[in-house]
N, C-alpha and C. Protein backbone atom coordinates (compact mmCIF):
# COMPACT_ATOMS: atom_id res chain seq x y z
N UNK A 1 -45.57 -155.71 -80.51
CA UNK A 1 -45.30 -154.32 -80.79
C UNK A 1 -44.34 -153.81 -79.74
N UNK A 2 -43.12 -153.62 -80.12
CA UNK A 2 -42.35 -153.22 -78.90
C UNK A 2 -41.90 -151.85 -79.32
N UNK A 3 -42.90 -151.43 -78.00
CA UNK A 3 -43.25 -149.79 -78.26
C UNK A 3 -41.73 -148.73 -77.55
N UNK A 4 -41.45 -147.91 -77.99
CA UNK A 4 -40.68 -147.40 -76.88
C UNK A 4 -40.98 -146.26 -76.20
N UNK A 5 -40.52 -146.27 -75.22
CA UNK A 5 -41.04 -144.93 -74.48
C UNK A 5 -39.96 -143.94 -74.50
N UNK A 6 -40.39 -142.73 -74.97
CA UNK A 6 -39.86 -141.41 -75.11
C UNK A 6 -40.05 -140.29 -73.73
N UNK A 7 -38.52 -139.95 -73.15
CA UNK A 7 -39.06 -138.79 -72.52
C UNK A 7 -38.09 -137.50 -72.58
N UNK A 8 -38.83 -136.57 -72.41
CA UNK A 8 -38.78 -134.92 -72.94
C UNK A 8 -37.15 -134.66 -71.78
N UNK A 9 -36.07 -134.70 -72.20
CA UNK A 9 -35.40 -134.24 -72.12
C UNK A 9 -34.44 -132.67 -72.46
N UNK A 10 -34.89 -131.52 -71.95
CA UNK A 10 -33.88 -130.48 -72.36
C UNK A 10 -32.76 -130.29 -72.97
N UNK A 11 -32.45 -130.28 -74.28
CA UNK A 11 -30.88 -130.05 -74.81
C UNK A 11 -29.97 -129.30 -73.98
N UNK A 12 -30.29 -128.21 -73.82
CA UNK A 12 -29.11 -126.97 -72.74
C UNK A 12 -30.40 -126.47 -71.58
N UNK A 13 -29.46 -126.32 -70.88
CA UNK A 13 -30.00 -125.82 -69.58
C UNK A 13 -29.57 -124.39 -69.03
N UNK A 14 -29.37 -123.82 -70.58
CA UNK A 14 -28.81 -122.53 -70.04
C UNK A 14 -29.27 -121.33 -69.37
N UNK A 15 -28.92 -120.62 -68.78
CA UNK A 15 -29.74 -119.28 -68.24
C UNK A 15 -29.19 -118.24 -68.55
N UNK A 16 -29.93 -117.34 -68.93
CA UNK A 16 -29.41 -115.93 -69.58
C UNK A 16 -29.06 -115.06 -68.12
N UNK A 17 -27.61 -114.88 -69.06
CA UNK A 17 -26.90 -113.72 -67.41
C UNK A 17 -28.11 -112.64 -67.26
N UNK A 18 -27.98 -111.88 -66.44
CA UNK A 18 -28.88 -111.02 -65.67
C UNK A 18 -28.33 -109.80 -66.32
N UNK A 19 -29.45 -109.28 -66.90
CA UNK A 19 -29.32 -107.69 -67.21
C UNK A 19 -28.61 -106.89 -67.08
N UNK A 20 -27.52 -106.34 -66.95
CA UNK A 20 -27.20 -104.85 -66.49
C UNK A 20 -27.63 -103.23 -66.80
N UNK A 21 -27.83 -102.93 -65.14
CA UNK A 21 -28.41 -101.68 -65.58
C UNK A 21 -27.93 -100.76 -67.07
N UNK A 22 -26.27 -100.63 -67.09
CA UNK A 22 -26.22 -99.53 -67.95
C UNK A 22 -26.84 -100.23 -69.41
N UNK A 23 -27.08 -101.27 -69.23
CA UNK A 23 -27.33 -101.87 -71.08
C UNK A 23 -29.06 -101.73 -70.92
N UNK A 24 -29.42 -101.25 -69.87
CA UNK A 24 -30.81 -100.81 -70.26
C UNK A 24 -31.20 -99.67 -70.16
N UNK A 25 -30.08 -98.90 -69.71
CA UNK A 25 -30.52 -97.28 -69.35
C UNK A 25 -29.98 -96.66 -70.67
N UNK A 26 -28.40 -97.43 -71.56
CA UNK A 26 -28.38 -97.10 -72.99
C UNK A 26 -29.49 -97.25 -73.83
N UNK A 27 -30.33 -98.52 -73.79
CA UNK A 27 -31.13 -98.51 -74.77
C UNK A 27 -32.68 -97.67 -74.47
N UNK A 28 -32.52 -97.27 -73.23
CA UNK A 28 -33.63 -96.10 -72.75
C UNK A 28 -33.50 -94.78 -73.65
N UNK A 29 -31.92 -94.44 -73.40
CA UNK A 29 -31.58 -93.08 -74.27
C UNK A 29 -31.68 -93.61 -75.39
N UNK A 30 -31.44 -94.69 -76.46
CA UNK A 30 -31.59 -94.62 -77.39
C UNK A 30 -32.39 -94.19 -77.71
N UNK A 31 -33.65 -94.90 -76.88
CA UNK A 31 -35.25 -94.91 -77.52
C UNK A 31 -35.60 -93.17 -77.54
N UNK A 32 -35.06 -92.55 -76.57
CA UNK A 32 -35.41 -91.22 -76.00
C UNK A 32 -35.01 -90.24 -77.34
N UNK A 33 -33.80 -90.76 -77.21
CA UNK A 33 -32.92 -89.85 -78.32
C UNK A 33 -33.48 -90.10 -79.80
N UNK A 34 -33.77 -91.29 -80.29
CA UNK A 34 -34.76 -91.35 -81.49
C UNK A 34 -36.18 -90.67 -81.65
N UNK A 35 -36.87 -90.61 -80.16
CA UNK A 35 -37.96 -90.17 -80.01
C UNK A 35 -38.37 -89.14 -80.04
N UNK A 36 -37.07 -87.73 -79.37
CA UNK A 36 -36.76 -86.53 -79.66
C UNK A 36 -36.28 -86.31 -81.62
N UNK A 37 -35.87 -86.88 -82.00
CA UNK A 37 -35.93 -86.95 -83.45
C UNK A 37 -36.80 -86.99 -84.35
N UNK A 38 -37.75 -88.29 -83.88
CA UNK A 38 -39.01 -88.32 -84.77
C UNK A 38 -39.83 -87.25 -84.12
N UNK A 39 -40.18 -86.67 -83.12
CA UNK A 39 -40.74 -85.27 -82.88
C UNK A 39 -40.80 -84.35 -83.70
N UNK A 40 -39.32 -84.16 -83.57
CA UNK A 40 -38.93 -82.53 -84.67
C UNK A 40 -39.85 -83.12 -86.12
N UNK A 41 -39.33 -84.10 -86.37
CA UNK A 41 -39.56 -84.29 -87.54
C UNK A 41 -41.09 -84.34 -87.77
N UNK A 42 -41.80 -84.76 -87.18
CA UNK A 42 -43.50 -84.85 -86.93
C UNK A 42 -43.60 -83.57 -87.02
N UNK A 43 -42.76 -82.42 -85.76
CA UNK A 43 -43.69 -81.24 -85.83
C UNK A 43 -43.59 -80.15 -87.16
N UNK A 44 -41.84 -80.11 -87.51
CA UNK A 44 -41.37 -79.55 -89.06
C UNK A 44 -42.36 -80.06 -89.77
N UNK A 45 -43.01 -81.36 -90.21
CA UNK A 45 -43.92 -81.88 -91.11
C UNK A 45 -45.22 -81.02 -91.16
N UNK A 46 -45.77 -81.09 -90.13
CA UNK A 46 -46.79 -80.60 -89.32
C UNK A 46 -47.05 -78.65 -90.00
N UNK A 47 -45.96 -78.17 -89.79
CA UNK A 47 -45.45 -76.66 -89.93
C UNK A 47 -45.39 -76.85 -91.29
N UNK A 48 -45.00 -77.47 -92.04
CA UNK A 48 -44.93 -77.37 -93.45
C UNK A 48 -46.66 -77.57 -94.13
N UNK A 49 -47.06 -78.21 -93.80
CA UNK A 49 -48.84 -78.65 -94.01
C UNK A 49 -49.52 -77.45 -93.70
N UNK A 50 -49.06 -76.80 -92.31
CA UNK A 50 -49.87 -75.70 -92.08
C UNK A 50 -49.46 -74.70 -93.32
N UNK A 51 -47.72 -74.30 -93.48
CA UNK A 51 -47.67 -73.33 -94.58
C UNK A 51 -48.37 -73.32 -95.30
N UNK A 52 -48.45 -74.60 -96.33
CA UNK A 52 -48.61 -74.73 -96.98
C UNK A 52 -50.04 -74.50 -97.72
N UNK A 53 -51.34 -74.40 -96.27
CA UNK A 53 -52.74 -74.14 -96.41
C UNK A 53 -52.56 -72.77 -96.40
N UNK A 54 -52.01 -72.58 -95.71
CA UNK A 54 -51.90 -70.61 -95.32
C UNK A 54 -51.67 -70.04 -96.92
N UNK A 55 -50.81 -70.74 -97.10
CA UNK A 55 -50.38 -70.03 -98.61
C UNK A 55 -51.27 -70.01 -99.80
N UNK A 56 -51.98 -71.17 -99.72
CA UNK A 56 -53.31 -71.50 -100.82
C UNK A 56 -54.10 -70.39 -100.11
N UNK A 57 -54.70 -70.62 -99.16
CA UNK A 57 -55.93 -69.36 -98.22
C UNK A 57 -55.54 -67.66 -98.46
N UNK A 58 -54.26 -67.74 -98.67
CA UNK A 58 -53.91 -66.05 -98.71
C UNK A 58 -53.62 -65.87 -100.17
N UNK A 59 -52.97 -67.00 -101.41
CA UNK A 59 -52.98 -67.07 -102.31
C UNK A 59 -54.30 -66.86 -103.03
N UNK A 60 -55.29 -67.45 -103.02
CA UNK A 60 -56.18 -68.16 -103.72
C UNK A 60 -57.55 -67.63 -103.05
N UNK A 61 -58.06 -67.02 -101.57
CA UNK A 61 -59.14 -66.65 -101.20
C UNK A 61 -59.33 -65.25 -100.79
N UNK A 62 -58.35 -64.36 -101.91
CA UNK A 62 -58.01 -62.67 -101.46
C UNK A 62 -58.15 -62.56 -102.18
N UNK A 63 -59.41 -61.57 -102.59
CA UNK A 63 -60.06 -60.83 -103.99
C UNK A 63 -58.99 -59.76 -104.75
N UNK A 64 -58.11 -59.81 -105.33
CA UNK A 64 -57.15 -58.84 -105.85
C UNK A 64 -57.45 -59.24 -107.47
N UNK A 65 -56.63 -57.82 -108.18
CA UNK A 65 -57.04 -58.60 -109.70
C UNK A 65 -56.19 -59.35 -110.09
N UNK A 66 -55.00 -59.68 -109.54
CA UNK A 66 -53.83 -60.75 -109.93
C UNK A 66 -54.74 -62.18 -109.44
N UNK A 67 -55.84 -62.37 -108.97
CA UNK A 67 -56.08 -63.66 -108.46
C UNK A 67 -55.75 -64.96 -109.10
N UNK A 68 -55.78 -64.93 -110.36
CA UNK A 68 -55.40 -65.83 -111.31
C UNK A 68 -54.07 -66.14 -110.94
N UNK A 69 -53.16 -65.62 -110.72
CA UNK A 69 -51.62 -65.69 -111.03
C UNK A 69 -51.33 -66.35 -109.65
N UNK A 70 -51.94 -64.68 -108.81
CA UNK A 70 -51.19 -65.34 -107.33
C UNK A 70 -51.75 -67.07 -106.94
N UNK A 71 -52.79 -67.62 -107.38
CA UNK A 71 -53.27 -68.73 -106.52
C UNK A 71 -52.95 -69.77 -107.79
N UNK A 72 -52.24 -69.58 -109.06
CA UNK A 72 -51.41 -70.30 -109.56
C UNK A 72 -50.33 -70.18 -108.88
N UNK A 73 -49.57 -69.24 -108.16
CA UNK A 73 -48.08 -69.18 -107.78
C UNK A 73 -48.12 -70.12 -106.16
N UNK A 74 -49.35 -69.51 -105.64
CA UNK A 74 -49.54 -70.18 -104.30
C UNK A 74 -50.12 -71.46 -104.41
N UNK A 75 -50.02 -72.13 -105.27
CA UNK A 75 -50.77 -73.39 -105.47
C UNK A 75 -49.03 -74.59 -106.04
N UNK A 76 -48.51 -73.93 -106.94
CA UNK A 76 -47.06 -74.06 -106.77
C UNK A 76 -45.74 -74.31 -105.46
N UNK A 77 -46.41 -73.14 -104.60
CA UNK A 77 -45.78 -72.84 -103.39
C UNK A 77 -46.16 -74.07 -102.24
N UNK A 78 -47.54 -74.18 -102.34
CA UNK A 78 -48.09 -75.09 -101.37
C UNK A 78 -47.73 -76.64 -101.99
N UNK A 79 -47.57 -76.47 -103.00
CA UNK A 79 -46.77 -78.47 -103.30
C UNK A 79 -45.72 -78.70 -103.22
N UNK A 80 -45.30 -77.31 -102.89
CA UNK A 80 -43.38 -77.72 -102.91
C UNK A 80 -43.63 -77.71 -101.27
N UNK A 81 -44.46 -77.32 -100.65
CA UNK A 81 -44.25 -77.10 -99.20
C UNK A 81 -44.83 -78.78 -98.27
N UNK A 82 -45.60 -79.01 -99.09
CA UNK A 82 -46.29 -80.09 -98.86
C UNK A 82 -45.66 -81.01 -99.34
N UNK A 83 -45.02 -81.62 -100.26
CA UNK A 83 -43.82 -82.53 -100.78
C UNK A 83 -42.57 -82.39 -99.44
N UNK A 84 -42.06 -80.83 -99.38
CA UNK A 84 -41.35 -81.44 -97.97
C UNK A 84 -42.24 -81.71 -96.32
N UNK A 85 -43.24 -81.55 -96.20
CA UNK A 85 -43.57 -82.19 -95.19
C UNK A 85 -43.99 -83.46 -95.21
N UNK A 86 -44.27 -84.25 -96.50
CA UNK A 86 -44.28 -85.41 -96.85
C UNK A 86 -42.92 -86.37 -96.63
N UNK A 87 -41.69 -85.24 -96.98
CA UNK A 87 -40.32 -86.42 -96.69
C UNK A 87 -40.30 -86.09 -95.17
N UNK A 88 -40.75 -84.81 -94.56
CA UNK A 88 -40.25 -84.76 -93.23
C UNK A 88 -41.11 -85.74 -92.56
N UNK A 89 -42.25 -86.46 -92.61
CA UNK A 89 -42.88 -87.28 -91.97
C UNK A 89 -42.64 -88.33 -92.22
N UNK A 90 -41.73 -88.95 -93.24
CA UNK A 90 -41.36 -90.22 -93.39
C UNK A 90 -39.80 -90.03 -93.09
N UNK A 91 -39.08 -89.14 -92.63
CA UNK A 91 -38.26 -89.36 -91.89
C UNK A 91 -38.58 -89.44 -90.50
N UNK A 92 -39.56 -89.13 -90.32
CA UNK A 92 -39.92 -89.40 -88.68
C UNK A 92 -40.32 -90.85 -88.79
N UNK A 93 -40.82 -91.20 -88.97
CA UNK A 93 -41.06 -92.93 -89.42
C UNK A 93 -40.59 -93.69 -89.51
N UNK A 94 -39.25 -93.54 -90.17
CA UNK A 94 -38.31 -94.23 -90.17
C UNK A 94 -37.50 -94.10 -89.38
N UNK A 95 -37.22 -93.22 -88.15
CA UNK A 95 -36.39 -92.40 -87.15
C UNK A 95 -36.99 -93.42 -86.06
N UNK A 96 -38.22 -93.69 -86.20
CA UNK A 96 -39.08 -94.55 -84.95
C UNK A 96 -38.65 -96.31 -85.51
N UNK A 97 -38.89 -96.28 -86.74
CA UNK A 97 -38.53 -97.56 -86.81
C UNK A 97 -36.83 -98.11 -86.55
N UNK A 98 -35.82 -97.24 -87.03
CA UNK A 98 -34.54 -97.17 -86.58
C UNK A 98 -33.55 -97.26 -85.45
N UNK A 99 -34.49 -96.17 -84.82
CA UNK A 99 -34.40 -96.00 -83.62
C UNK A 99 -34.99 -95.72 -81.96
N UNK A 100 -35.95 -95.54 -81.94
CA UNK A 100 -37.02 -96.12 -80.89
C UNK A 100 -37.31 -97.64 -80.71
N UNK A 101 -38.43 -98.11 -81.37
CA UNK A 101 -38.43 -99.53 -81.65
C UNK A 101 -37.15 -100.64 -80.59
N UNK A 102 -35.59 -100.04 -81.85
CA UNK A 102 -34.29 -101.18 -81.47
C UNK A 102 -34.33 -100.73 -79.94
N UNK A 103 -34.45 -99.28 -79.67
CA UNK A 103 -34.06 -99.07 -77.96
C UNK A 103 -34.66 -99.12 -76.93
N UNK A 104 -36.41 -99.12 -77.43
CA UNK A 104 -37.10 -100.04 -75.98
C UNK A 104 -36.79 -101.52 -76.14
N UNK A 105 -36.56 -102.49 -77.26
CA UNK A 105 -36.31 -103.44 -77.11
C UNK A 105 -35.07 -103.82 -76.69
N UNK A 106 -33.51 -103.02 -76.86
CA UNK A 106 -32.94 -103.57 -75.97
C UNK A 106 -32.95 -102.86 -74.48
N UNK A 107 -33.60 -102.04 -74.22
CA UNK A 107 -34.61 -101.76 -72.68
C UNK A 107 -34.92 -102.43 -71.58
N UNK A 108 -35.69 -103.06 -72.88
CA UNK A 108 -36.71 -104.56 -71.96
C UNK A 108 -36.00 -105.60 -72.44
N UNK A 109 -35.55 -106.03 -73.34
CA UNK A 109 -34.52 -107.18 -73.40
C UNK A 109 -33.57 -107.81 -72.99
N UNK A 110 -33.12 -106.90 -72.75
CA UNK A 110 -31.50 -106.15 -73.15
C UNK A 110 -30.62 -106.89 -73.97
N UNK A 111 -30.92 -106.77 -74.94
CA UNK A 111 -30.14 -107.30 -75.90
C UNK A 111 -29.59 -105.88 -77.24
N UNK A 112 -28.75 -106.13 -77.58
CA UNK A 112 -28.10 -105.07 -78.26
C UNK A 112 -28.67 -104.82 -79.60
């Protein structure tokens, strides 16, 4: 049996150049600057959800004789309000996945 012996040789021996600061302090602001984005967008979302209860509660739990109408109208009001805080929170979502995410990783990477 003529066995052979195998040994673990490295293909490349390369070393990755060394970081530079500004390519991690860009992808800092990126992350920052996406992060200030998905904010707004969290808190607009946020503000729209609240309208949107306010408007059912003042619509719909105020003894008047229109009650029928108004908490049909405010029940209207509150899905159109709630539909946009639904896109405004998935633009924040996607604002984090876009852009936060890519800019702590090239942060800590630094890769572009």
């Amino acid at each position: 049996m003529g066995g052979r012996t195998c040994y673990w040789t490295p293909s490349s021996t390369t070393q990755k150049k060394p970081c530079s600061a500004t390519k991690r302090i860009a992808g800092t602001l990126k992350a920052l600057n996406g992060l200030g984005d998905a904010a707004t967008s969290f808190a607009l979302a946020g503000i729209h959800y609240f309208a949107a209860g306010t408007l059912v509660g003042a619509g719909c739990l105020e003894p008047t004789p229109f009650e029928p109408a108004t908490c049909v109208a405010a029940g209207f009001g509150a899905a159109s309000l709630t539909a946009g805080g639904t896109v405004l929170g998935g633009l924040g979502v996607l604002q984090v996945k876009e852009e936060v995410i890519p800019g702590v990783e090239q942060a800590i990477n630094c890769e572009p």
